[in-house]
N, C-alpha and C. Protein backbone atom coordinates (compact mmCIF):
# COMPACT_ATOMS: atom_id res chain seq x y z
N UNK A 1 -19.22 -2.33 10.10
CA UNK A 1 -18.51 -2.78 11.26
C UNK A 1 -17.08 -3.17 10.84
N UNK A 2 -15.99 -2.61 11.54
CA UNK A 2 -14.48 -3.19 11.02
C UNK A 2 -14.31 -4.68 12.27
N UNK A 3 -13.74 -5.11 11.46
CA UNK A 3 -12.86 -5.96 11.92
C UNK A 3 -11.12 -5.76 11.67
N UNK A 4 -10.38 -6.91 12.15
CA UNK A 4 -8.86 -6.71 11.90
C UNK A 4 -8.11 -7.80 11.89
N UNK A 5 -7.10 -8.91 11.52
CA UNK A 5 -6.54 -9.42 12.38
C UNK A 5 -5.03 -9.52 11.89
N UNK A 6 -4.22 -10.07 11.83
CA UNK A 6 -2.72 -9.55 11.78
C UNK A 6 -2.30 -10.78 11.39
N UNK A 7 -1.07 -10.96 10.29
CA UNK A 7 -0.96 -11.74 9.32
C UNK A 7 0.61 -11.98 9.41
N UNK A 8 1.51 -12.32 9.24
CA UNK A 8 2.97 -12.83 8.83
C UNK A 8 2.97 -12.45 7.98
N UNK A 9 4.65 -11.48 7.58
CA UNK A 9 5.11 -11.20 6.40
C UNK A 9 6.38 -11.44 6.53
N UNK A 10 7.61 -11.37 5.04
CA UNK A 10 8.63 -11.24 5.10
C UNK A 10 9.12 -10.18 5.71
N UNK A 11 8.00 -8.87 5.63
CA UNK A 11 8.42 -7.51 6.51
C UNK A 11 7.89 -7.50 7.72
N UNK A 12 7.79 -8.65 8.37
CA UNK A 12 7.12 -7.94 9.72
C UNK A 12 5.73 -8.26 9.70
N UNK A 13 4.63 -8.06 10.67
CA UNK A 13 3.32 -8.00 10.67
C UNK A 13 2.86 -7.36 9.90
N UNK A 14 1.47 -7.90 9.73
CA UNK A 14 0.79 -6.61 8.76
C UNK A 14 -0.58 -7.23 8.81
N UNK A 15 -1.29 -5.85 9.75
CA UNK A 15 -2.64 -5.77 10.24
C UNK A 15 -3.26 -5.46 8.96
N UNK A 16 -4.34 -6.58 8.96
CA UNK A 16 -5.73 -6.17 7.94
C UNK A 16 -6.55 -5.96 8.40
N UNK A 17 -7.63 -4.83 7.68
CA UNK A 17 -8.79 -4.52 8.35
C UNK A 17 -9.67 -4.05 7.61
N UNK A 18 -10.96 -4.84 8.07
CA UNK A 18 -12.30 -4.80 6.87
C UNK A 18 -12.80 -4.06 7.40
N UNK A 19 -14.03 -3.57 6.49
CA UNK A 19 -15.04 -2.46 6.98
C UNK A 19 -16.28 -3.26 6.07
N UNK A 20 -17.20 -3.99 6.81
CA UNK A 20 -18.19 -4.54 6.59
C UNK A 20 -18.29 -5.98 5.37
N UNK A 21 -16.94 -6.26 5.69
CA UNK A 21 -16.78 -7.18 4.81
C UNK A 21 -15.70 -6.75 3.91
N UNK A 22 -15.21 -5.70 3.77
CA UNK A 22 -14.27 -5.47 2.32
C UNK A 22 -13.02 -4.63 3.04
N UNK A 23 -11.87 -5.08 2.34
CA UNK A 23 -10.33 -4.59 3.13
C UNK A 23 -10.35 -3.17 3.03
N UNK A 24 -9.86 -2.40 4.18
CA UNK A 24 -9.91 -1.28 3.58
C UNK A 24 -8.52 -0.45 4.68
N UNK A 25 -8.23 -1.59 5.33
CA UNK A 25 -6.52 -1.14 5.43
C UNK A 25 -5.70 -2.27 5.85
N UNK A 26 -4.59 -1.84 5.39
CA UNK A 26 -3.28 -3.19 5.21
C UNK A 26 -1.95 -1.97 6.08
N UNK A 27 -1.80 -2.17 7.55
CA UNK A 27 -0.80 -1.46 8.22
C UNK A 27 0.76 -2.66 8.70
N UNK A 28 1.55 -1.99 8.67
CA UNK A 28 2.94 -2.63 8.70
C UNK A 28 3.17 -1.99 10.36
N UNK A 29 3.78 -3.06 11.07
CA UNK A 29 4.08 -2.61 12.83
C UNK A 29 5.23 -1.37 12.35
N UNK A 30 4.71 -0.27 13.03
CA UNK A 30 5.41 1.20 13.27
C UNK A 30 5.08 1.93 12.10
N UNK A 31 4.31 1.53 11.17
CA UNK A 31 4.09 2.50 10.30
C UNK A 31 3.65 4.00 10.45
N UNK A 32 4.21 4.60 9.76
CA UNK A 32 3.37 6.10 10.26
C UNK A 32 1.83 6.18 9.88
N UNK A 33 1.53 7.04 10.13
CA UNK A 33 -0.22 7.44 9.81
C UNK A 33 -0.77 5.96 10.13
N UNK A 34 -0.85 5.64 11.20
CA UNK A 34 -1.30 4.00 11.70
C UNK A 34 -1.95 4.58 12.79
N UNK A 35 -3.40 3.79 12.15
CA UNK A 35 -4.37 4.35 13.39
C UNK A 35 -4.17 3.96 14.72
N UNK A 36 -5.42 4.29 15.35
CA UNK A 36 -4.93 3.40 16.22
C UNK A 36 -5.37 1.81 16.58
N UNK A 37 -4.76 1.09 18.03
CA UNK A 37 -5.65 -0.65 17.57
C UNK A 37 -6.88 -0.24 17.77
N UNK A 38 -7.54 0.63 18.26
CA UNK A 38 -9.02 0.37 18.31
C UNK A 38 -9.75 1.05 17.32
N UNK A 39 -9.24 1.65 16.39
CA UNK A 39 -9.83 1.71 14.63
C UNK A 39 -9.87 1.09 14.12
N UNK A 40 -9.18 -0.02 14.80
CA UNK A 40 -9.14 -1.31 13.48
C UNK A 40 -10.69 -2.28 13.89
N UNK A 41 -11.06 -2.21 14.86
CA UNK A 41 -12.50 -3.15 15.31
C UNK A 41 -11.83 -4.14 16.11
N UNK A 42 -12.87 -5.10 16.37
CA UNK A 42 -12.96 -6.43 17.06
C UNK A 42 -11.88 -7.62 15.78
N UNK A 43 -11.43 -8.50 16.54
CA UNK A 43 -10.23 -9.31 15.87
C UNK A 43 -11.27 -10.17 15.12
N UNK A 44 -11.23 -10.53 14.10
CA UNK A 44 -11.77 -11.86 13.55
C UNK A 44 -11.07 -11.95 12.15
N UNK A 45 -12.10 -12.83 11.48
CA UNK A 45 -11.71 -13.39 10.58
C UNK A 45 -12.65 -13.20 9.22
N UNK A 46 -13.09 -12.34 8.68
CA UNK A 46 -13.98 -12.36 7.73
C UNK A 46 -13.55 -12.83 6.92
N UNK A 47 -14.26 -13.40 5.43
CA UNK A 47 -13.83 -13.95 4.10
C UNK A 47 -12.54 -13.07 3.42
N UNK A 48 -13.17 -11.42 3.45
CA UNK A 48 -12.33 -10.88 3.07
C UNK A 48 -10.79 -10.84 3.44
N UNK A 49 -10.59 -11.66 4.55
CA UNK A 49 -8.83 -11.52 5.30
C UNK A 49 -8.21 -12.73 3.99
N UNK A 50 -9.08 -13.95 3.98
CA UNK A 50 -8.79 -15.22 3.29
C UNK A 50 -8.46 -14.60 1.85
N UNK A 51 -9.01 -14.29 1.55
CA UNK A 51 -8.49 -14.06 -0.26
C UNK A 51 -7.32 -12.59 -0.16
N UNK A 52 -7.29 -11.66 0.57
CA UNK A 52 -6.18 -11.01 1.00
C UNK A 52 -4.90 -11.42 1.53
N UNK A 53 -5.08 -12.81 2.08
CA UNK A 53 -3.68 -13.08 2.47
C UNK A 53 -3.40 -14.35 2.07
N UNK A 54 -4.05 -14.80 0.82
CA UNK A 54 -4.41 -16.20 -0.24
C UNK A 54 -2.91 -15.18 -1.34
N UNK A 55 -3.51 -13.77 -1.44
CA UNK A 55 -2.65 -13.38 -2.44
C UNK A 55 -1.39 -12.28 -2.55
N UNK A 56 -1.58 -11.88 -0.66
CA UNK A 56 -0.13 -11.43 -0.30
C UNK A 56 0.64 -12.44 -0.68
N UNK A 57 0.15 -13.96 0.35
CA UNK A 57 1.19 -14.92 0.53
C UNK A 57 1.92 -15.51 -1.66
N UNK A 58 1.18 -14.78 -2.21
CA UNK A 58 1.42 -15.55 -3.66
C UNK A 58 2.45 -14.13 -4.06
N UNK A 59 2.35 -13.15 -3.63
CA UNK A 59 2.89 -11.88 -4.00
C UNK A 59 4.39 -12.02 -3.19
N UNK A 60 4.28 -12.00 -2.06
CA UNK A 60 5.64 -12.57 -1.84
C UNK A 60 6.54 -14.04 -1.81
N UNK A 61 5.83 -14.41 -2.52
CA UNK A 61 6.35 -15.98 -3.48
C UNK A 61 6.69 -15.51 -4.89
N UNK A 62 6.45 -14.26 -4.59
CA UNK A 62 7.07 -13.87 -6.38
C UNK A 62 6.04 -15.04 -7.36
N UNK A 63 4.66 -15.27 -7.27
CA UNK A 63 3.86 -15.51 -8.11
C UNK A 63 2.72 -14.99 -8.81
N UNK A 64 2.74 -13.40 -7.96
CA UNK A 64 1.68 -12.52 -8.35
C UNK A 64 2.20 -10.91 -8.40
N UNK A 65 2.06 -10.71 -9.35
CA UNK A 65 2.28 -9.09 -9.56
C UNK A 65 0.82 -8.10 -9.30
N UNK A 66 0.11 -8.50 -9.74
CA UNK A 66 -1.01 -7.81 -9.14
C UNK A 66 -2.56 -7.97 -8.78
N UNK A 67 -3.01 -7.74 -8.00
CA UNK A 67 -4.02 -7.97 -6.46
C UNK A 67 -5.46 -7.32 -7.17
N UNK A 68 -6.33 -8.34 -7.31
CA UNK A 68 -7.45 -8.22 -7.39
C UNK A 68 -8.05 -8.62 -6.56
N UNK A 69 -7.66 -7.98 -5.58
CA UNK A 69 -9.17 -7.96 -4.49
C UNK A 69 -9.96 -6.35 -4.44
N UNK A 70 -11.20 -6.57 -4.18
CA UNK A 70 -11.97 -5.33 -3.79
C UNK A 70 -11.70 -4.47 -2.59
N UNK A 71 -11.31 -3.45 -2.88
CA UNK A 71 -10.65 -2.28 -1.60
C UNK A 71 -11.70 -1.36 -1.62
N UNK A 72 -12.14 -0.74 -0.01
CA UNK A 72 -12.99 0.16 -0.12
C UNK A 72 -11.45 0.79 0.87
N UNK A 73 -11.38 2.28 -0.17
CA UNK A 73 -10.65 3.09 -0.35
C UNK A 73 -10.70 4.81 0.53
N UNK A 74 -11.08 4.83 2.16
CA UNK A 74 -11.42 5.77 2.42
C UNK A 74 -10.68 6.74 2.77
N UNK A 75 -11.04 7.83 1.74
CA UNK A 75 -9.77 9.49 1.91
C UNK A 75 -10.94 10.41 1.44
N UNK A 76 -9.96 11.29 1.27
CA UNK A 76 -10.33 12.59 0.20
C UNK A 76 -10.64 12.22 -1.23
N UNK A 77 -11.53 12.77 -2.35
CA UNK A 77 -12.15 12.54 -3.44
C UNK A 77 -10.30 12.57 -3.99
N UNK A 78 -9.53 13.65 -3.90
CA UNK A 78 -8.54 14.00 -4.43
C UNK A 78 -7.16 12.57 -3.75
N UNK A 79 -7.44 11.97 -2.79
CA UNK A 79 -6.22 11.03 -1.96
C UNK A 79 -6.92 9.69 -2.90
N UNK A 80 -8.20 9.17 -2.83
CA UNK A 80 -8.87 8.33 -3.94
C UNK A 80 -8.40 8.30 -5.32
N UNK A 81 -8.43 9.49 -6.18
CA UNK A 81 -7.61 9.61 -7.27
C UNK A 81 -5.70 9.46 -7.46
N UNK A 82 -5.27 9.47 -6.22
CA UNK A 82 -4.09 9.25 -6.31
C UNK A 82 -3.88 7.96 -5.86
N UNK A 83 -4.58 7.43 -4.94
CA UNK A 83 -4.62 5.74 -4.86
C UNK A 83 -4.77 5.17 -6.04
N UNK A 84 -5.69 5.34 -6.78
CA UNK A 84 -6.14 4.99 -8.00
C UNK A 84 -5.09 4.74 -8.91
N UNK A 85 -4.40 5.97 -9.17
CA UNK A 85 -3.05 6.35 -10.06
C UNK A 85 -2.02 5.32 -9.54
N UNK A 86 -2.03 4.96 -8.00
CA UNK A 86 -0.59 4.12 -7.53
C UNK A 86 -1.11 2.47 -8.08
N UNK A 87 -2.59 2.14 -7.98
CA UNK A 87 -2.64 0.96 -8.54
C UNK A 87 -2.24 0.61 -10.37
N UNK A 88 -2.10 1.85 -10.74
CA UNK A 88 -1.64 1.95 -12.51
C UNK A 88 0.03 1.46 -12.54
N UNK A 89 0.73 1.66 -11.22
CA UNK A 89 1.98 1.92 -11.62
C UNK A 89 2.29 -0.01 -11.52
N UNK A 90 3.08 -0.10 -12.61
CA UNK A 90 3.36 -1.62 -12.88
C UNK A 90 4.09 -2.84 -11.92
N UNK A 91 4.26 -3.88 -11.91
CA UNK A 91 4.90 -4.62 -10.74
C UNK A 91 6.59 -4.14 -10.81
N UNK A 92 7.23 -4.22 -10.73
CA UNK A 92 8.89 -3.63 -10.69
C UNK A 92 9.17 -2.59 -11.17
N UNK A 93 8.28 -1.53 -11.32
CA UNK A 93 8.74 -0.47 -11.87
C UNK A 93 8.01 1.03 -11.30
N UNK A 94 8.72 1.78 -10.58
CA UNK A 94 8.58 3.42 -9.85
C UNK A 94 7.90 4.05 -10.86
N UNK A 95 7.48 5.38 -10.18
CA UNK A 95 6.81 6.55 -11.26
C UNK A 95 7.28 7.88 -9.82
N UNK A 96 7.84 8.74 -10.28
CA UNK A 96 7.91 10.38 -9.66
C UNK A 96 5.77 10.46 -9.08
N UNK A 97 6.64 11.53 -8.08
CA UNK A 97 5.63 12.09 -7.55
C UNK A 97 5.14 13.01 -8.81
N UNK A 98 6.08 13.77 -9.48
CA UNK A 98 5.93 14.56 -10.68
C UNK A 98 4.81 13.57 -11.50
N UNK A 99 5.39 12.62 -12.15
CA UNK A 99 4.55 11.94 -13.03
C UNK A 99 3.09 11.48 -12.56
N UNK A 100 2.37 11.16 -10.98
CA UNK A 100 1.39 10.87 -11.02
C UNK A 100 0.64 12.43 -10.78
N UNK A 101 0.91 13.51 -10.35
CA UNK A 101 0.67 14.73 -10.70
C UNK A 101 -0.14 15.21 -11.95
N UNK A 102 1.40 14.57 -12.86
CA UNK A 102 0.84 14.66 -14.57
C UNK A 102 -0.14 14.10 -14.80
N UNK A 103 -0.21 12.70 -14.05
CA UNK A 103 -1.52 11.85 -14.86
C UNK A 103 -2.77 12.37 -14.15
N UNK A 104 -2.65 13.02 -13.00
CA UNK A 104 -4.31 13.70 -12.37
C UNK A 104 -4.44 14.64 -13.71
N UNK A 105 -3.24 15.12 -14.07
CA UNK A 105 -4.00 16.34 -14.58
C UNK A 105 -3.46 17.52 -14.29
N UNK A 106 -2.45 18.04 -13.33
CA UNK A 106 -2.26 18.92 -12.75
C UNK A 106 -0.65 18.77 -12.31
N UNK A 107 0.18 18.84 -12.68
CA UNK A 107 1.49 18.91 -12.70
C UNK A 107 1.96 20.04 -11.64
N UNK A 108 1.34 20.80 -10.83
CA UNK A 108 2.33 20.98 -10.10
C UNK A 108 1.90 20.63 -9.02
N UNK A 109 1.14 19.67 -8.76
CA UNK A 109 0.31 18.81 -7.74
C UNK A 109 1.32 17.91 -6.95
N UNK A 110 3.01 17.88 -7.09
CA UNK A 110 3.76 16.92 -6.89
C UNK A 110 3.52 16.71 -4.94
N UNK A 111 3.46 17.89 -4.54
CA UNK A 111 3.59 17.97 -2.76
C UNK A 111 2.43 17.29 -2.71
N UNK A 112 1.20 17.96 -3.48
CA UNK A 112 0.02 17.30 -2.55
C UNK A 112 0.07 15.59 -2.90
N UNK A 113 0.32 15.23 -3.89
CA UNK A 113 0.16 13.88 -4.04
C UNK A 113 0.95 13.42 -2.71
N UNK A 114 2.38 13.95 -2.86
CA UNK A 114 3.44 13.20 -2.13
C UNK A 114 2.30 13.04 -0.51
N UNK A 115 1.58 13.77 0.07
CA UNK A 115 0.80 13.60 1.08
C UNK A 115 -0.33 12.69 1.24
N UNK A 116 -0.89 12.52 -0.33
CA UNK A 116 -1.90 11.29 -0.05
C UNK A 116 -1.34 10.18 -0.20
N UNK A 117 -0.15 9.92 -0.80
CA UNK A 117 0.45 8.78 -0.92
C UNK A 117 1.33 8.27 0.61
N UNK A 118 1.39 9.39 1.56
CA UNK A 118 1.74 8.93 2.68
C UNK A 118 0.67 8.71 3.47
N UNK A 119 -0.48 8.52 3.29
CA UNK A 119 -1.54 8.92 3.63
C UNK A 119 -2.85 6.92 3.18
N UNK A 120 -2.28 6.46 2.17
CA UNK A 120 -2.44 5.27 1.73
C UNK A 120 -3.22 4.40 2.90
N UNK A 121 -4.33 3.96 2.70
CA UNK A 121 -4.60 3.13 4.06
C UNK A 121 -3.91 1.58 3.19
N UNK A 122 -3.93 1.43 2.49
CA UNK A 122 -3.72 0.07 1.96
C UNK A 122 -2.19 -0.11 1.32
N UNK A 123 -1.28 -0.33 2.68
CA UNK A 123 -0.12 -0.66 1.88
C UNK A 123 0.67 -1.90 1.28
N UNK A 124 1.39 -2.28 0.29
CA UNK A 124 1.62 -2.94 -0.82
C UNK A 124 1.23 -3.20 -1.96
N UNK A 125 -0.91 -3.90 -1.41
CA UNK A 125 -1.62 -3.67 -2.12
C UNK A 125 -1.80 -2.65 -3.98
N UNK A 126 -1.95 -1.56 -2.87
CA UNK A 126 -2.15 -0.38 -3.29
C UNK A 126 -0.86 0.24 -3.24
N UNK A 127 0.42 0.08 -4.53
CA UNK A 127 1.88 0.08 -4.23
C UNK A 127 2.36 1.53 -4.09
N UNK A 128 2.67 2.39 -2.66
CA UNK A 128 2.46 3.54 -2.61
C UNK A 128 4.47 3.27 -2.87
N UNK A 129 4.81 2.27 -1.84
CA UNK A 129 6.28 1.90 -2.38
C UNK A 129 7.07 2.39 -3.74
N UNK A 130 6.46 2.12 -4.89
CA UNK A 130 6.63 2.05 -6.30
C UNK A 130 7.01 3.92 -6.52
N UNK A 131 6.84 4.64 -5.74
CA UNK A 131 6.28 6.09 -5.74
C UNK A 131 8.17 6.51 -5.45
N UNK A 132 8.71 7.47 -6.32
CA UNK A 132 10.37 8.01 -5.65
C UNK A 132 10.07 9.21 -6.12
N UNK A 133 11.60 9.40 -5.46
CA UNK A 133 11.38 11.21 -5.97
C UNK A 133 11.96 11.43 -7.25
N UNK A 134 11.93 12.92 -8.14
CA UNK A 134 12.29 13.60 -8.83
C UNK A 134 13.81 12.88 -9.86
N UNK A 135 14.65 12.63 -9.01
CA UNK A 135 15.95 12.17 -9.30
C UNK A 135 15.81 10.28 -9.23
N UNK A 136 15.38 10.19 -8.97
CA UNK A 136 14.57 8.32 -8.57
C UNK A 136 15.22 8.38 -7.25
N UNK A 137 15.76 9.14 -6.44
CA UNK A 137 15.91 8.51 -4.39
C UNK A 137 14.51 8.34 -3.82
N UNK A 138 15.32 7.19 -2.82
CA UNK A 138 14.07 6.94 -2.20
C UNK A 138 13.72 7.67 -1.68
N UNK A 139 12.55 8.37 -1.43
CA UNK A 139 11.71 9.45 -0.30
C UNK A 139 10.81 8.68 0.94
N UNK A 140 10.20 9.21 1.38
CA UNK A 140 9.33 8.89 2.15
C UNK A 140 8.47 7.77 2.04
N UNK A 141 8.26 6.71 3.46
CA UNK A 141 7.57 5.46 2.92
C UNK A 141 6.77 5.29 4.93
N UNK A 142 6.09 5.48 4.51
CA UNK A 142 4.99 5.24 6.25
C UNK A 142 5.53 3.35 6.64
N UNK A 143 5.82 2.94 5.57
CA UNK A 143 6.62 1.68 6.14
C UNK A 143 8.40 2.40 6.67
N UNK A 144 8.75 2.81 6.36
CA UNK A 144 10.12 2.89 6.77
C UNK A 144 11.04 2.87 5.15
N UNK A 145 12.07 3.47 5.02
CA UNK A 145 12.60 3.49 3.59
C UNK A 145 13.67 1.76 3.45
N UNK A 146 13.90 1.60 4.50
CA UNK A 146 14.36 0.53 4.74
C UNK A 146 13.28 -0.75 4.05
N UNK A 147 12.05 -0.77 4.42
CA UNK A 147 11.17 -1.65 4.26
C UNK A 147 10.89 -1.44 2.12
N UNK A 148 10.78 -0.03 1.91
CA UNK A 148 11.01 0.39 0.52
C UNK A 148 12.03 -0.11 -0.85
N UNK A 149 12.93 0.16 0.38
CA UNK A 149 13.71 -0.76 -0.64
C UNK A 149 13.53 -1.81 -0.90
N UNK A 150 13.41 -2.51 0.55
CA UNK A 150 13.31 -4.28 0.13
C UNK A 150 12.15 -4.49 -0.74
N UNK A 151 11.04 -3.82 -0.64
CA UNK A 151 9.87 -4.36 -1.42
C UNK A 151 10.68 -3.90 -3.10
N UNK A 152 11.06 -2.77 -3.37
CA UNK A 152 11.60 -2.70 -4.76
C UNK A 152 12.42 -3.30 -5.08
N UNK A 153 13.40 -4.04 -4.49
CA UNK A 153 14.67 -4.57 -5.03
C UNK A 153 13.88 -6.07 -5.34
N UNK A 154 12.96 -6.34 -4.22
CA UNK A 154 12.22 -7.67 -4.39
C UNK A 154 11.26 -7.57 -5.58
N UNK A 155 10.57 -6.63 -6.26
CA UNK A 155 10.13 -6.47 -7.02
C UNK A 155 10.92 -6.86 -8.43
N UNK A 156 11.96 -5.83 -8.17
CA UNK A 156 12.95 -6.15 -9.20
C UNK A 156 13.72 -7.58 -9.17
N UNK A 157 13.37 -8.37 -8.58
CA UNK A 157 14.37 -9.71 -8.54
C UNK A 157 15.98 -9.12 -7.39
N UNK A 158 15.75 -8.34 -7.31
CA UNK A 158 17.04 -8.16 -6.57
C UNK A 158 17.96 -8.82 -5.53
N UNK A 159 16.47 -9.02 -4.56
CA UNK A 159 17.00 -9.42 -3.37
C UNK A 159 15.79 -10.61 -3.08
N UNK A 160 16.54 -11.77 -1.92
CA UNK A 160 15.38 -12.43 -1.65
C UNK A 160 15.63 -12.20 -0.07
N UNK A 161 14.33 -12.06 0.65
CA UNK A 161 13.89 -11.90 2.11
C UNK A 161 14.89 -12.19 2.84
């Protein structure tokens, strides 16, 4: 059974939503590939929202680099493996579409990744952000490239909210 309910950020809202107890999407208002509200379930409050937004709220306090909570992760066997790969990539620091390609295994895989990574049900979390292109420009971000930056520059100490 999903549930959902919608949280305060420095970026704006950002709908969580469990699937039987465990997060399994984190959407930003206007994001692309955003289901719709009635994929997300009935509004409440499961345990799982509390320790999800126990450690957004520490992540954008700049006290946590990275999120151990349990994500149930639903895609393709092949969009799973590239989620997987975006949780490898470190707190302030990008990787090419090229390079997580390389690490499946398959280097000229750069397009298809670039599609499961727009494709991410779990964003920040699961830092699809961290992801640029070829030359390091920003590319494509289902948050907005605007929202991209800020999370990287904030990553990097750059900027504050």
């Amino acid at each position: 059974m999903k549930q959902h309910t919608v949280i305060d950020s420095p970026y704006g809202p950002l709908t969580l939503v469990a699937d039987d107890g465990v997060l399994c999407g984190l959407y930003m208002a206007g994001q692309r590939h955003r289901p719709s509200e009635e994929a997300f379930g009935e509004r409440a409050r499961p345990a799982a929202f509390d320790a999800a937004e126990e450690q957004l709220e520490a992540y954008f306090a700049g006290r946590l680099t990275e999120f151990t909570l349990e994500l149930r992760l639903n895609g393709t066997p092949f969009q799973r493996r590239v989620w997987e790969q975006l949780r490898s990539i470190p707190y302030g620091r990008t990787r090419t579409y090229g390079d997580l390609a390389e690490a499946l295994g398959n280097p000229g895989a750069s397009r298809a990744v670039g599609l499961a990574n727009g494709r991410n049900p779990i964003g920040v979390i699961v830092p699809c952000h961290r992801v640029v292109g070829a030359d390091g420009s920003l590319t494509g971000y289902g948050g907005g490239l605007d929202r991209k930056r800020r999370l990287l520059d904030f990553e990097r100490g750059a900027a504050i909210f």
